[in-house]
Each structure stands twice: as C-alpha cells, then as structure tokens.
C-alpha atoms as a PDB file:
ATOM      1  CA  UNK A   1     170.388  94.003 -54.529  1.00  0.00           C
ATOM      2  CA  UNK A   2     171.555  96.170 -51.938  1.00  0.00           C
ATOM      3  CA  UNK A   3     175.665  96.818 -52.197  1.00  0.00           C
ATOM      4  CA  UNK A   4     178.070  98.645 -50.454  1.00  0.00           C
ATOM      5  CA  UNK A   5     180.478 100.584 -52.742  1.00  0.00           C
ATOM      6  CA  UNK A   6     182.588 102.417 -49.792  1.00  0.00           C
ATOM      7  CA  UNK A   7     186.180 101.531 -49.480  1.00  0.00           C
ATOM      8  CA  UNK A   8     187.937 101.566 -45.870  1.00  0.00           C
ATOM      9  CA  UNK A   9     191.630 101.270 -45.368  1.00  0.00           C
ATOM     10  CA  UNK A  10     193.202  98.558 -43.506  1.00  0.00           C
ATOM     11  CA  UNK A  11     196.268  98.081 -42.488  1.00  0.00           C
ATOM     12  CA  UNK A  12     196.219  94.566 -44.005  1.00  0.00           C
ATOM     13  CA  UNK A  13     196.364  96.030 -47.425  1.00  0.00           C
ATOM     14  CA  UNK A  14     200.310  96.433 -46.540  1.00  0.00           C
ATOM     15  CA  UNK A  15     201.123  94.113 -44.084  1.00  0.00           C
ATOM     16  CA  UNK A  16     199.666  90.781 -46.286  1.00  0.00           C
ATOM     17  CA  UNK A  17     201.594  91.609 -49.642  1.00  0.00           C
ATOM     18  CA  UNK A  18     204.525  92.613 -47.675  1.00  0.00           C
ATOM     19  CA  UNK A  19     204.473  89.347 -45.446  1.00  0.00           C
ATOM     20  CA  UNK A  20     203.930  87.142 -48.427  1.00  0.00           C
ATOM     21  CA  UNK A  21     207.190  88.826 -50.365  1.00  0.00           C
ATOM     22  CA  UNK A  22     209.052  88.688 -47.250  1.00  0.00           C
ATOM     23  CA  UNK A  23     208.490  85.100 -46.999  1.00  0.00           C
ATOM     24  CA  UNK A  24     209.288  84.418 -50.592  1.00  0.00           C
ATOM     25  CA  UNK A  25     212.760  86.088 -49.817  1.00  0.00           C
ATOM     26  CA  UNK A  26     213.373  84.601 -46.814  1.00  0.00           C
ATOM     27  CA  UNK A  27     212.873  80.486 -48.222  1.00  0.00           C
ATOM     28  CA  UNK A  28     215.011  81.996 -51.134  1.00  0.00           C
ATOM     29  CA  UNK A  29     217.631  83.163 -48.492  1.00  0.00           C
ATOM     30  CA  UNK A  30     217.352  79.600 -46.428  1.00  0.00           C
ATOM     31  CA  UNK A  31     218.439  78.013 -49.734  1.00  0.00           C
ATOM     32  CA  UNK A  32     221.283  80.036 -50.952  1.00  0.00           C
ATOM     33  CA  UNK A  33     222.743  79.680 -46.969  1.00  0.00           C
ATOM     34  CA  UNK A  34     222.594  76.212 -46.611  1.00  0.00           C
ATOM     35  CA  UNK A  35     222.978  75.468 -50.048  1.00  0.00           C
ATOM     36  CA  UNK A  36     219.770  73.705 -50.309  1.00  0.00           C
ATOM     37  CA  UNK A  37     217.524  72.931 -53.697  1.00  0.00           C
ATOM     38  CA  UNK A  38     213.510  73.350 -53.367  1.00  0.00           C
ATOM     39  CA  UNK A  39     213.137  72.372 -57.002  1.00  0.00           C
ATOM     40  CA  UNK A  40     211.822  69.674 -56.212  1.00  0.00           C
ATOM     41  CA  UNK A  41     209.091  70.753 -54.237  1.00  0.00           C
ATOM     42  CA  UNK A  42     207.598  72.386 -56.751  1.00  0.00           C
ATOM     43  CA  UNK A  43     204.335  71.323 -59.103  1.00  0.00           C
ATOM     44  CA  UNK A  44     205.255  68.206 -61.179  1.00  0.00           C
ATOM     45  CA  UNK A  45     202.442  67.466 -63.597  1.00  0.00           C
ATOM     46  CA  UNK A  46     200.462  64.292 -63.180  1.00  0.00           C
ATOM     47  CA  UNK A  47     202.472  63.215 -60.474  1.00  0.00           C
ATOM     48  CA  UNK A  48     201.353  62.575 -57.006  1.00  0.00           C
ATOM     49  CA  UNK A  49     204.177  63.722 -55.638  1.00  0.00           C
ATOM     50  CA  UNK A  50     203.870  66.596 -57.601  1.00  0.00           C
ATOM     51  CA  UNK A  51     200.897  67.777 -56.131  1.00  0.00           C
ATOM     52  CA  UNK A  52     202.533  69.185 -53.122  1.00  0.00           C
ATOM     53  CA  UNK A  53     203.883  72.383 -55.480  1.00  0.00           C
ATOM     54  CA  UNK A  54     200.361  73.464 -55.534  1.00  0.00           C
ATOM     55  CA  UNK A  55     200.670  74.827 -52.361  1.00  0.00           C
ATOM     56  CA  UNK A  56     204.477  74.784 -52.169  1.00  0.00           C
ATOM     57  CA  UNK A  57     205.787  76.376 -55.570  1.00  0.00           C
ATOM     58  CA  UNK A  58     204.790  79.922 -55.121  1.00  0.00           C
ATOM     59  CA  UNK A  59     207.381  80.190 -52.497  1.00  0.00           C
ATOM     60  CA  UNK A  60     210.304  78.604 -54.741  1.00  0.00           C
ATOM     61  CA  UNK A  61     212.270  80.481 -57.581  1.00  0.00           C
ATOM     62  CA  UNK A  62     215.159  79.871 -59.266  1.00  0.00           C
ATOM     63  CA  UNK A  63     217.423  82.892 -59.107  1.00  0.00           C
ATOM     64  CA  UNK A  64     217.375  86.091 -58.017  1.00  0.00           C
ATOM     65  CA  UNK A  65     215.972  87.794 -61.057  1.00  0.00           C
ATOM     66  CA  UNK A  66     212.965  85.233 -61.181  1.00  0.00           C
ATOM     67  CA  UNK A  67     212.401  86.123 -57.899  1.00  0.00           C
ATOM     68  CA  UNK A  68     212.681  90.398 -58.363  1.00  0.00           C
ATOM     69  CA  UNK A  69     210.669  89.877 -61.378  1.00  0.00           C
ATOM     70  CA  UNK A  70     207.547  88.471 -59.387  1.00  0.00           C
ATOM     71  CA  UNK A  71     208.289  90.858 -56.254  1.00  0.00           C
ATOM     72  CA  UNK A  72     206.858  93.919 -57.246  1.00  0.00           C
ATOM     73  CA  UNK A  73     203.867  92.996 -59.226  1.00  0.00           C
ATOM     74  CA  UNK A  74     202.932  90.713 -56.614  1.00  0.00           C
ATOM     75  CA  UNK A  75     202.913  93.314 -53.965  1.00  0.00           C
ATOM     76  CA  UNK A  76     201.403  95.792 -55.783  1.00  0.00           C
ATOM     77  CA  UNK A  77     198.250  93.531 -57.358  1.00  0.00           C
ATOM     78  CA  UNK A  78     197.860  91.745 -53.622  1.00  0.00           C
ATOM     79  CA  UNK A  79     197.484  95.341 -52.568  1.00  0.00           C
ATOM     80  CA  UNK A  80     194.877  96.315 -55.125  1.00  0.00           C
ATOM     81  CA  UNK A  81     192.711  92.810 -54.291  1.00  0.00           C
ATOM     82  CA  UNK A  82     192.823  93.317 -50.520  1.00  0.00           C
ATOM     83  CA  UNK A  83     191.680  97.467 -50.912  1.00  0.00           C
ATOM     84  CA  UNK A  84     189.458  97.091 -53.415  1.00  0.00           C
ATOM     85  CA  UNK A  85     187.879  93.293 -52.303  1.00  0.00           C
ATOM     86  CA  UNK A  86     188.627  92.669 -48.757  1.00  0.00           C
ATOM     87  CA  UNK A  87     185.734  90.439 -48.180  1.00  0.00           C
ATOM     88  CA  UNK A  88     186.459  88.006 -50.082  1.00  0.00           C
ATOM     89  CA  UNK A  89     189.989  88.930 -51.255  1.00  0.00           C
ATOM     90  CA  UNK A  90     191.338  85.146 -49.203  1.00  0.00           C
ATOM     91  CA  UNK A  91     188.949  83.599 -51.608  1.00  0.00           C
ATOM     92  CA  UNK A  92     190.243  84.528 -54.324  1.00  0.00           C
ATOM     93  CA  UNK A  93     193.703  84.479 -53.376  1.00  0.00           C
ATOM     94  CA  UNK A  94     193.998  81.048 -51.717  1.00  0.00           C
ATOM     95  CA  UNK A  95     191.092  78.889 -53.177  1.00  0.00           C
ATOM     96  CA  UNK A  96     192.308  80.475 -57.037  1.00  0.00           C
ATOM     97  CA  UNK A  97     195.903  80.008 -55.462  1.00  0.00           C
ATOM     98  CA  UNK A  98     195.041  76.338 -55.163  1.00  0.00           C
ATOM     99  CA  UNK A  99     193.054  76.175 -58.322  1.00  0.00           C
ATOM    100  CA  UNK A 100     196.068  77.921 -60.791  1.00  0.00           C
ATOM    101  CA  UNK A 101     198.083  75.354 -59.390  1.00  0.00           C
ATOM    102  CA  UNK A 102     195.701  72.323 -59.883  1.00  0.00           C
ATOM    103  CA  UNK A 103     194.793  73.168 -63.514  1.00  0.00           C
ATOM    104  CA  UNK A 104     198.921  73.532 -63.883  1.00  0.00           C
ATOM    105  CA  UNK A 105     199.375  69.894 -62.316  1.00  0.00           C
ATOM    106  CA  UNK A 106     196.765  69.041 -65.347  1.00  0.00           C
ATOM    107  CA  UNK A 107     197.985  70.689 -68.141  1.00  0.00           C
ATOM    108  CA  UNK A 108     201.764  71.453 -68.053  1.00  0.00           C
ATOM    109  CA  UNK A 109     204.820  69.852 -68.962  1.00  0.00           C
ATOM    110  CA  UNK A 110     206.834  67.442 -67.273  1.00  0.00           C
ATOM    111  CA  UNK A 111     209.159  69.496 -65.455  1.00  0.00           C
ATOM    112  CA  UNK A 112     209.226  71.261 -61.946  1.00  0.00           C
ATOM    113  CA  UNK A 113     206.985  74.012 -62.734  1.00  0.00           C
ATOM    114  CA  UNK A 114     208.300  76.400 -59.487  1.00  0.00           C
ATOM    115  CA  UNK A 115     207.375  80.511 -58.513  1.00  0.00           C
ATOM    116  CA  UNK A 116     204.879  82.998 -57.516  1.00  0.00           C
ATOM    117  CA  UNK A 117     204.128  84.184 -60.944  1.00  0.00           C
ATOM    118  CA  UNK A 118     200.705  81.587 -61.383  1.00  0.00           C
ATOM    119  CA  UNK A 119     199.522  83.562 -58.256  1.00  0.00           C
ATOM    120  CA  UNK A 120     200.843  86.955 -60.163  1.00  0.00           C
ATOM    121  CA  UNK A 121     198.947  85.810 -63.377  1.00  0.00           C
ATOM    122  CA  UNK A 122     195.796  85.120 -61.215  1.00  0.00           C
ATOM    123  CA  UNK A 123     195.457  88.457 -59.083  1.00  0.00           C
ATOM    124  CA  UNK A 124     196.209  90.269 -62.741  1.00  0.00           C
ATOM    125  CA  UNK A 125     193.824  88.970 -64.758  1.00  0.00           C
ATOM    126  CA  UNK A 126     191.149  89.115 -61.710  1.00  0.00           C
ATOM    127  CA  UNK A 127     191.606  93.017 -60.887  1.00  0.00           C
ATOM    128  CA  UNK A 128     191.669  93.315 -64.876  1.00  0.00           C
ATOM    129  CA  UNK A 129     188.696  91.476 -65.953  1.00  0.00           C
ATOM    130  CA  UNK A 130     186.534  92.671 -62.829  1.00  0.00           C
ATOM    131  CA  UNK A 131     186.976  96.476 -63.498  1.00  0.00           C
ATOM    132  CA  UNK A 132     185.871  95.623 -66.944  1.00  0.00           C
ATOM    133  CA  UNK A 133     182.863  93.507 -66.009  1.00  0.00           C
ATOM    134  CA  UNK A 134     182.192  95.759 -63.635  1.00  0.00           C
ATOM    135  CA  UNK A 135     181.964  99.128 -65.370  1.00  0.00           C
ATOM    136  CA  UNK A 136     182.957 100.861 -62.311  1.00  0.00           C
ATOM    137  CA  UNK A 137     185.347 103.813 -62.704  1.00  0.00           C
ATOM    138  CA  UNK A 138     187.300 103.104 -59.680  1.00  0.00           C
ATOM    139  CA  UNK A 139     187.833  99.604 -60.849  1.00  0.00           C
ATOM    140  CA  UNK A 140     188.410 100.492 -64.569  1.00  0.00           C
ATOM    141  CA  UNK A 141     191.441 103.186 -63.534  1.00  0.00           C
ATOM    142  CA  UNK A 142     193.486 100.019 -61.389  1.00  0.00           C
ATOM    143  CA  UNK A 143     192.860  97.844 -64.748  1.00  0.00           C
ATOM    144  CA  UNK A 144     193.670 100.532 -66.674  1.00  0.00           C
ATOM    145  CA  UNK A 145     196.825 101.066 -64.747  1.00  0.00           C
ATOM    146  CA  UNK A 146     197.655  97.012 -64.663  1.00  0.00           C
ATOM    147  CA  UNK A 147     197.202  96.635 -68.419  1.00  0.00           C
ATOM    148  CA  UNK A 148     199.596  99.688 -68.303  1.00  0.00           C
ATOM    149  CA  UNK A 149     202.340  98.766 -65.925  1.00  0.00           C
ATOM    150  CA  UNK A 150     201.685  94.770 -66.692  1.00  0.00           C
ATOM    151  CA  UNK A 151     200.300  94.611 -70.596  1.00  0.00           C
ATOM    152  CA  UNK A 152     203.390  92.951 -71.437  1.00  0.00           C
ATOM    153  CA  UNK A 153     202.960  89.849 -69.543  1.00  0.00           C
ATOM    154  CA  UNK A 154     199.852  88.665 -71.500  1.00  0.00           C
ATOM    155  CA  UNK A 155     202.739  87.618 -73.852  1.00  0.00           C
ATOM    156  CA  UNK A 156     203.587  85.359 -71.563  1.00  0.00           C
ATOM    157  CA  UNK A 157     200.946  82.763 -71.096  1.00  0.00           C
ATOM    158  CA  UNK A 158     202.505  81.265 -74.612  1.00  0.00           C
ATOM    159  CA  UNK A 159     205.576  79.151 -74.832  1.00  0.00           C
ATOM    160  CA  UNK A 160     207.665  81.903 -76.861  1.00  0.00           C
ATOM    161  CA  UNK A 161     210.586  81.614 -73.911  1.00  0.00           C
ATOM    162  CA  UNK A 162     212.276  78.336 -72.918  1.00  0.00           C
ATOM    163  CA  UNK A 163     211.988  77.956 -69.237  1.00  0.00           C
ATOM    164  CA  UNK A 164     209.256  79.949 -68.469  1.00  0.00           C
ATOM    165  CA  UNK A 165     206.241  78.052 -67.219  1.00  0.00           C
ATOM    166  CA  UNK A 166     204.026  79.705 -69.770  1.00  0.00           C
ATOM    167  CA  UNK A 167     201.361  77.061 -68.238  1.00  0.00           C
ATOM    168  CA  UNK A 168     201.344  78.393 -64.939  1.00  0.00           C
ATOM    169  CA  UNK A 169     200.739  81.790 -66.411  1.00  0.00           C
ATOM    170  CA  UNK A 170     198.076  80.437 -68.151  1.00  0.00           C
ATOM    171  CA  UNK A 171     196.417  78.582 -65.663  1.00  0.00           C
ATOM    172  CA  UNK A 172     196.250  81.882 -63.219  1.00  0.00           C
ATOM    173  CA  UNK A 173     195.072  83.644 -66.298  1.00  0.00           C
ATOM    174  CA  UNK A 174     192.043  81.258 -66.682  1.00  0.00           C
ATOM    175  CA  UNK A 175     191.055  80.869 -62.734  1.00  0.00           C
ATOM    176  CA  UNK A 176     191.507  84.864 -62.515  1.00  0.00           C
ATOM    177  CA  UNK A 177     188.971  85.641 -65.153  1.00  0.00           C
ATOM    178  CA  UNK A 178     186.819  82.881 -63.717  1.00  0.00           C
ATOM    179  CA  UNK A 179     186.682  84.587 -60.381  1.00  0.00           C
ATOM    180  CA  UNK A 180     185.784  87.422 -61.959  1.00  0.00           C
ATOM    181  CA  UNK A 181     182.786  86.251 -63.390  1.00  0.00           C
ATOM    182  CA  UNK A 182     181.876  84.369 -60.081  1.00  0.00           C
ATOM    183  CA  UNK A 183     182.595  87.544 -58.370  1.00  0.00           C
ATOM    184  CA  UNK A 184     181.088  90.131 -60.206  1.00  0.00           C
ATOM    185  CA  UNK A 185     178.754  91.376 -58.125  1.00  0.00           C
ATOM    186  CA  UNK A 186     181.261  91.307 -54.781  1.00  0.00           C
ATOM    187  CA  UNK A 187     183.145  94.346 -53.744  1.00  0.00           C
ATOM    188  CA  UNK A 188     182.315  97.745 -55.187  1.00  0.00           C
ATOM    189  CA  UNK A 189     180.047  97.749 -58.124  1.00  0.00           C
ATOM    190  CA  UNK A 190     178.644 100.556 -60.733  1.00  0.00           C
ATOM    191  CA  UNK A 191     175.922 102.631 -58.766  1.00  0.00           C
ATOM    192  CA  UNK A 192     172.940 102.621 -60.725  1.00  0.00           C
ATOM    193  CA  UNK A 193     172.057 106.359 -60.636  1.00  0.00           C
ATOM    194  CA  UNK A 194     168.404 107.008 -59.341  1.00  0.00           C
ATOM    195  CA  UNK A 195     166.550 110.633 -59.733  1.00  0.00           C
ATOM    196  CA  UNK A 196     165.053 112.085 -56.718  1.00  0.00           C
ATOM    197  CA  UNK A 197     161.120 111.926 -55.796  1.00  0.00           C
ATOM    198  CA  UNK A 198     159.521 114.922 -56.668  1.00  0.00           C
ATOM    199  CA  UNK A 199     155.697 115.866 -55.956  1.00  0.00           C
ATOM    200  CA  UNK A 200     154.783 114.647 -59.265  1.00  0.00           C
ATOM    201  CA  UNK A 201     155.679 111.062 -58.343  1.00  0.00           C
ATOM    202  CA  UNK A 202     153.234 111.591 -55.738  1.00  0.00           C
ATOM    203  CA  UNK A 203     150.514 111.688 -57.943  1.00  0.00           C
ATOM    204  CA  UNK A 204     151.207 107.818 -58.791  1.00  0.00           C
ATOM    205  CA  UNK A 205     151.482 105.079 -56.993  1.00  0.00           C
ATOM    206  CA  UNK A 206     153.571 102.534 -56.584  1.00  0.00           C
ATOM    207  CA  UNK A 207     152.054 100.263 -59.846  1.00  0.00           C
ATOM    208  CA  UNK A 208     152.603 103.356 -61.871  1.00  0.00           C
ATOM    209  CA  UNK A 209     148.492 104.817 -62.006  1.00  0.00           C
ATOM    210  CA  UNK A 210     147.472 107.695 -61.428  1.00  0.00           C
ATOM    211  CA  UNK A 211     146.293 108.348 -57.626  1.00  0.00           C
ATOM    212  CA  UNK A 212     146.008 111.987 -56.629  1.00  0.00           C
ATOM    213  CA  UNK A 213     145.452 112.723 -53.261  1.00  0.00           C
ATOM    214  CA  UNK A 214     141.822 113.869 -52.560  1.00  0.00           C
ATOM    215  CA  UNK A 215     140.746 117.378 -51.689  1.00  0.00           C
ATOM    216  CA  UNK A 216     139.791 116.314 -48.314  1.00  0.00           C
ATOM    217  CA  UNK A 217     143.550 115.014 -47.713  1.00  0.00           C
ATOM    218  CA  UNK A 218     144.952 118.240 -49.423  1.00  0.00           C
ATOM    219  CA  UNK A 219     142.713 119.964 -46.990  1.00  0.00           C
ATOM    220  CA  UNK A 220     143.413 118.620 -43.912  1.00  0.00           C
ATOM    221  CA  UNK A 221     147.404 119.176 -44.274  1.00  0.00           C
ATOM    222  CA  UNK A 222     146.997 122.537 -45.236  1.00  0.00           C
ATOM    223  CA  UNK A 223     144.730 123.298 -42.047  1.00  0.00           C
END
C-alpha cells in the first residue's frame, strides 16, 4: 500500500475554522439584535421536527460562555483535521457532523439539545484515537497535546452537569472514534522502515534462493 506521509500547508487550514467560528458568532449576534430565540431549531429527539438541529444546532448556543467555551477548541481541532487530513478532512467533518447529530436525535433526552460542542466532541476524539491507531509520532504529539489541553472534557460525555447535553458529547465521541477506525489508513501513517539493498541481496532473488551471478556475467561487466 503505497501512502503519502508529506504534509503541505494550505491556507484552508485557517480560513475554514475561522469561517465556521465566525459564523457561529455572527447567528449568535443576529439573535441577541433582534431579540430572536433559535432554541428551537435545534435537535429534538425522536421528533421529526427535530431533525432539522442535525444540521442546524451546531450554529445555536445559549449564552455567551457556551458559545466561548466551544470557540477555541473548535478552531484549534478543525485546524489539526484539515493539516493533518485534508483529503478527506469534509468527510469526516460533515458526514460525522451529520452522524453525531443523528445518533443524538436517537438517544438523547427530550429537550432542545443546541451547540457546536457534538462537532467539538467528534473532531477530538478523531485526532485522538487516530494518532493512537496510527502509531505515528506526528499524530501521537497533536493527541498528546489534545488529551493535554482537552483531557478534561472526557468528563463530559456523562450526565454529572444539568444542562449540558452530555448526549451530544457522547454521540461525537462514538462517530469520532468510528472514523478513526474507518480512516486509519488515510492521511499520514507510520513509515514502515526498510534497509537498503546491498550486494549481498544480489546474490538472491526475489523468492529468497540463492542465485549468484555467473562468472561469465561477472566477466563481462568487469571487461
């Protein structure tokens, strides 16, 4: 299997996670200046209605701090997907996008179940769990450094704070490490380390017996 294990910069890497958190600013600025409520539109579970939060919710928090809180991680694990897996990077964001919030529809509470932390939860646990499947030191250092700056919000995919959509956490918890199975041999991967030929490999060929060259051969290269 023939991979490619170079990484080139694009300027996508900080114009995508800065567009996204723009936009979830700016429908969090439309509501607080014409007083409006997007509750609604977010994911309520086993509703039909509620269906349209799947693709609507990530874009809808409740205050300010709900919405700071998701910022930051969200720009800086978007970032690490797109540099690290930028062919298929819009897989794994919108298909597990869609997916987090379908299995949330499933399993969740009653409630509007509203925010960009699913997609958060998702984009963690894939850069996590593919450094580790992966085994490649590049890889391993950004989970490393997640686990680090992030550890804390594994606590958070149980219901030990009311309000929090602990499901929704879940849910991009589950898809993320999913994708990272599926995925595992996409993007960079551990080099399998190969010694160089040497004359002595010569002397075999390619079934592994031994097959020196004849005299005459010898002979007629060193003439």
């Amino acid at each position: 299997m023939k991979t490619n294990n170079t990484i080139q910069f694009s300027n996508k890497i900080i114009t995508i996670p800065i567009l996204f958190v723009f936009t979830i600013w700016l429908v969090y600025w439309v509501e607080i200046y014409f007083d409006l409520n997007f509750t609604k539109f977010g994911v309520l579970p086993r509703k039909l209605t509620g269906l349209r939060g799947v693709f609507l919710s990530p874009f809808i928090h409740s205050d300010i701090s709900h919405l700071f809180n998701n910022s930051i991680p969200l720009g800086v694990l978007l970032s690490a997907l797109i540099y690290f897996y930028q062919k298929v990077y819009l897989n794994i964001l919108f298909i597990g996008g869609v997916l987090t919030g379908v299995l949330t529809w499933v399993i969740a509470r009653e409630a509007y179940h509203i925010g960009a932390s699913g997609i958060v939860y998702l984009l963690f646990s894939f850069v996590f769990f593919s450094g580790i499947i992966k085994k490649q030191y590049q890889l391993v250092a950004v989970s490393l450094i997640v686990i680090f700056l992030y550890g804390s919000m594994i606590w958070y995919v149980l219901p030990i704070k009311e309000g929090v959509s602990w499901e929704g956490h879940l849910s991009g918890l589950l898809v993320g490490l999913l994708f990272a199975i599926l995925y595992k041999n996409k993007g960079i991967v551990k080099e399998k380390f190969q010694f160089p030929e040497t004359e002595f490999d010569l002397l075999f060929d390619e079934e592994g017996n031994f097959n020196p060259p004849q005299l005459s051969e010898v002979e007629e290269e060193e003439v």
